[in-house]
C-alpha atoms as a PDB file:
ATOM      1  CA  UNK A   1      13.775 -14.806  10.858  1.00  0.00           C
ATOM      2  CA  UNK A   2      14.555 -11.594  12.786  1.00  0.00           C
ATOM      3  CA  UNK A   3      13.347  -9.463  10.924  1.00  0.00           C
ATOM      4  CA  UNK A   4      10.307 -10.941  10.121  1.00  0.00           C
ATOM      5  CA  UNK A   5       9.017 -11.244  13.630  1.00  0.00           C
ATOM      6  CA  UNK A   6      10.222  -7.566  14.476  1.00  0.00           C
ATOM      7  CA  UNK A   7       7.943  -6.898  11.593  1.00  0.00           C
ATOM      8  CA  UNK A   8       5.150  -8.249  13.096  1.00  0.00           C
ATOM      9  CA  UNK A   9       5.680  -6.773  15.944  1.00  0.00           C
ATOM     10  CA  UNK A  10       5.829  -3.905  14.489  1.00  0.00           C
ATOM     11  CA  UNK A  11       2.815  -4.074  12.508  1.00  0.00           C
ATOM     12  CA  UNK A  12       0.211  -5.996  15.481  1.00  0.00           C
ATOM     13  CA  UNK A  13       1.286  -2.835  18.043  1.00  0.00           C
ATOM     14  CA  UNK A  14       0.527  -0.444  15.645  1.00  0.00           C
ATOM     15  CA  UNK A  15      -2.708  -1.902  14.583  1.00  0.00           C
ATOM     16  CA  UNK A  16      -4.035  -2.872  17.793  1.00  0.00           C
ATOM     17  CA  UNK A  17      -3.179   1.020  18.205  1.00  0.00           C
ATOM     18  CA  UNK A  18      -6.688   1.350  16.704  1.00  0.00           C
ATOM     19  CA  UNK A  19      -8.382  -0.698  18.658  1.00  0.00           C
ATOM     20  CA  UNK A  20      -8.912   1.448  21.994  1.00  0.00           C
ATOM     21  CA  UNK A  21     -11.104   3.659  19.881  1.00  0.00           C
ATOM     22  CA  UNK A  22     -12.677   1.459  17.971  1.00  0.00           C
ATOM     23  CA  UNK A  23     -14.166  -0.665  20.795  1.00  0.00           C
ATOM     24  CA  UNK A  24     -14.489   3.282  22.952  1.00  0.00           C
ATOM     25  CA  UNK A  25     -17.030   4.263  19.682  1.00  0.00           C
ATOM     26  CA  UNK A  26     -19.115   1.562  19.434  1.00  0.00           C
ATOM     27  CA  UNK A  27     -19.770   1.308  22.761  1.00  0.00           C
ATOM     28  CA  UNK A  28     -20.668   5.444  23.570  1.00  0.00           C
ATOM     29  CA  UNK A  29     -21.850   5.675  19.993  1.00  0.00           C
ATOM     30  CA  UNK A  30     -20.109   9.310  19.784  1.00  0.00           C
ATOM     31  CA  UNK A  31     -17.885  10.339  17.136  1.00  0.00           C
ATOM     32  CA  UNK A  32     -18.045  13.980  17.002  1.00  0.00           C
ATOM     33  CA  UNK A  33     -14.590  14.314  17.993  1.00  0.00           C
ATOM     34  CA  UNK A  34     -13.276  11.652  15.501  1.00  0.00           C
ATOM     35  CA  UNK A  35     -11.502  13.139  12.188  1.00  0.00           C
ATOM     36  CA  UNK A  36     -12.778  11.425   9.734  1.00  0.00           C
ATOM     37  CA  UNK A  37      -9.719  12.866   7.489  1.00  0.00           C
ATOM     38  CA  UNK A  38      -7.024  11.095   9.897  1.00  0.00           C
ATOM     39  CA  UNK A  39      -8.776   8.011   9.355  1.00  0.00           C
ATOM     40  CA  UNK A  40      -9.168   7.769   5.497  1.00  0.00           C
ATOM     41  CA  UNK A  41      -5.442   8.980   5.423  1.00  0.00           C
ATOM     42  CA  UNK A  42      -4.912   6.151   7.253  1.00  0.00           C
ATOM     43  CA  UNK A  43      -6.792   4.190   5.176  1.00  0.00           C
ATOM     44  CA  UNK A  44      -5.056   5.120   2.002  1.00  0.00           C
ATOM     45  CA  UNK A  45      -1.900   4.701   3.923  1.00  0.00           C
ATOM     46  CA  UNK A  46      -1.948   1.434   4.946  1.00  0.00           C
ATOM     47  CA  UNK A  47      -3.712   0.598   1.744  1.00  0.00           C
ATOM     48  CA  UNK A  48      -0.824   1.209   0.298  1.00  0.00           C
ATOM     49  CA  UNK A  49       1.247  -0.832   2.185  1.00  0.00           C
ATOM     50  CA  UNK A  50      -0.605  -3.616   2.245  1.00  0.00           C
ATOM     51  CA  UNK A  51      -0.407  -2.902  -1.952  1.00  0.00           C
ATOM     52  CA  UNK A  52       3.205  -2.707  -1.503  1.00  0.00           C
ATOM     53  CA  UNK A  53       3.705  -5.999   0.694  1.00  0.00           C
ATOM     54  CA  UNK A  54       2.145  -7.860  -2.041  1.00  0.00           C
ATOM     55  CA  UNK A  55       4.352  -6.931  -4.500  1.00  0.00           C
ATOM     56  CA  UNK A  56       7.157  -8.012  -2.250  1.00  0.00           C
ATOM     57  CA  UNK A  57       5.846 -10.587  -1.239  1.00  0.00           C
ATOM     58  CA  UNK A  58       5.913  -9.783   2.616  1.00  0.00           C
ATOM     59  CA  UNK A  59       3.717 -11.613   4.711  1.00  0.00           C
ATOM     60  CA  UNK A  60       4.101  -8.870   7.962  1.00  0.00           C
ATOM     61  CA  UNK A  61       3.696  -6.038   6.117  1.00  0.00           C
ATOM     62  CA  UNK A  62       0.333  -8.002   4.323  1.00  0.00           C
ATOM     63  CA  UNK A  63      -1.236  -9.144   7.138  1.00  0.00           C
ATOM     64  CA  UNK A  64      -0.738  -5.887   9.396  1.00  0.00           C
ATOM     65  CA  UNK A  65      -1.564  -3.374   7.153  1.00  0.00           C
ATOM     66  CA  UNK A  66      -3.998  -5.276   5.249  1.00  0.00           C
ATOM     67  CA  UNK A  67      -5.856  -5.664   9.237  1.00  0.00           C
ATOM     68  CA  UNK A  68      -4.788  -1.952   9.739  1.00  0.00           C
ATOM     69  CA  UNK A  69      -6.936  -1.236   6.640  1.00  0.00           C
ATOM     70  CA  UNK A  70      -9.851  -3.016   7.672  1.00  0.00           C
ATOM     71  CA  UNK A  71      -9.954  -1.625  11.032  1.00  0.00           C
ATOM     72  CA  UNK A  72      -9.287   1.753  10.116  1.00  0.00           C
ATOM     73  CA  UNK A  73     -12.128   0.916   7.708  1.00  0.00           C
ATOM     74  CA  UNK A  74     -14.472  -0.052  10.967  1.00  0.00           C
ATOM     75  CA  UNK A  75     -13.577   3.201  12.103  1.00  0.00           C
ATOM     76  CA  UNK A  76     -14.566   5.503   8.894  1.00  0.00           C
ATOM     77  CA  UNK A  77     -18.151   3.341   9.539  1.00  0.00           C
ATOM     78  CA  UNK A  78     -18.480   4.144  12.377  1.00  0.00           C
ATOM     79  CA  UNK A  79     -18.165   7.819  12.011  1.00  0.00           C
ATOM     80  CA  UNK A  80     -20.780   7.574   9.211  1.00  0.00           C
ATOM     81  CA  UNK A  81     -23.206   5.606  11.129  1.00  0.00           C
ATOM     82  CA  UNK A  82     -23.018   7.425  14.307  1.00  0.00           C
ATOM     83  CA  UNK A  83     -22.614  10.962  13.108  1.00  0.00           C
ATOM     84  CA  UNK A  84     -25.617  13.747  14.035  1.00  0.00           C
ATOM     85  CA  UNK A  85     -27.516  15.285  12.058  1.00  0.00           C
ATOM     86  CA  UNK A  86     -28.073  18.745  13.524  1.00  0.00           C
ATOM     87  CA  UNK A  87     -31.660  19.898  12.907  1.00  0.00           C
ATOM     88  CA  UNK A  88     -32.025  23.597  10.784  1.00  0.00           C
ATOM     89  CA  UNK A  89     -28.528  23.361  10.018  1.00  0.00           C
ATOM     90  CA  UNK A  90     -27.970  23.634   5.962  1.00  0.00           C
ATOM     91  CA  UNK A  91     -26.176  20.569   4.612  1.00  0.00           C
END
């Protein structure tokens, strides 16, 4: 029982680590000092993990990652939607 609720502890703080930026972006509507690389690492990442916790069967490492994923996946919208497009500049 431990060490499932360490696990989610583990997994919500490091989550709701995204969070702070999330809600900062949507708010300013300014990305250009997001890296959009960091985020789809972390995408593939926790992807994974979430991946991995169904194969074992592991409800923390599921639910956190698979959360992790989506908001990491807010993020990587974000970026795209409020990117700009620099007039005369080739593409």
């Amino acid at each position: 029982m431990l060490v499932e609720v360490i696990g989610f502890l583990a997994g919500i703080f490091t989550t709701l680590a995204a969070l702070p930026q999330i809600i900062r972006t949507f708010k300013e509507k300014k990305v250009e000092n997001i890296s959009s690389y960091m985020f789809i690492a972390l995408c593939i990442g926790v992807g994974l993990w979430t991946v991995y916790g169904i194969m074992k069967a592991d409800w923390p490492i599921i639910l956190t990652n698979g959360t992790s994923f989506i908001l990491n996946g807010i993020m990587l919208f974000f970026k795209k939607k409020y990117s700009v497009k620099r007039k005369n500049s080739p593409s």
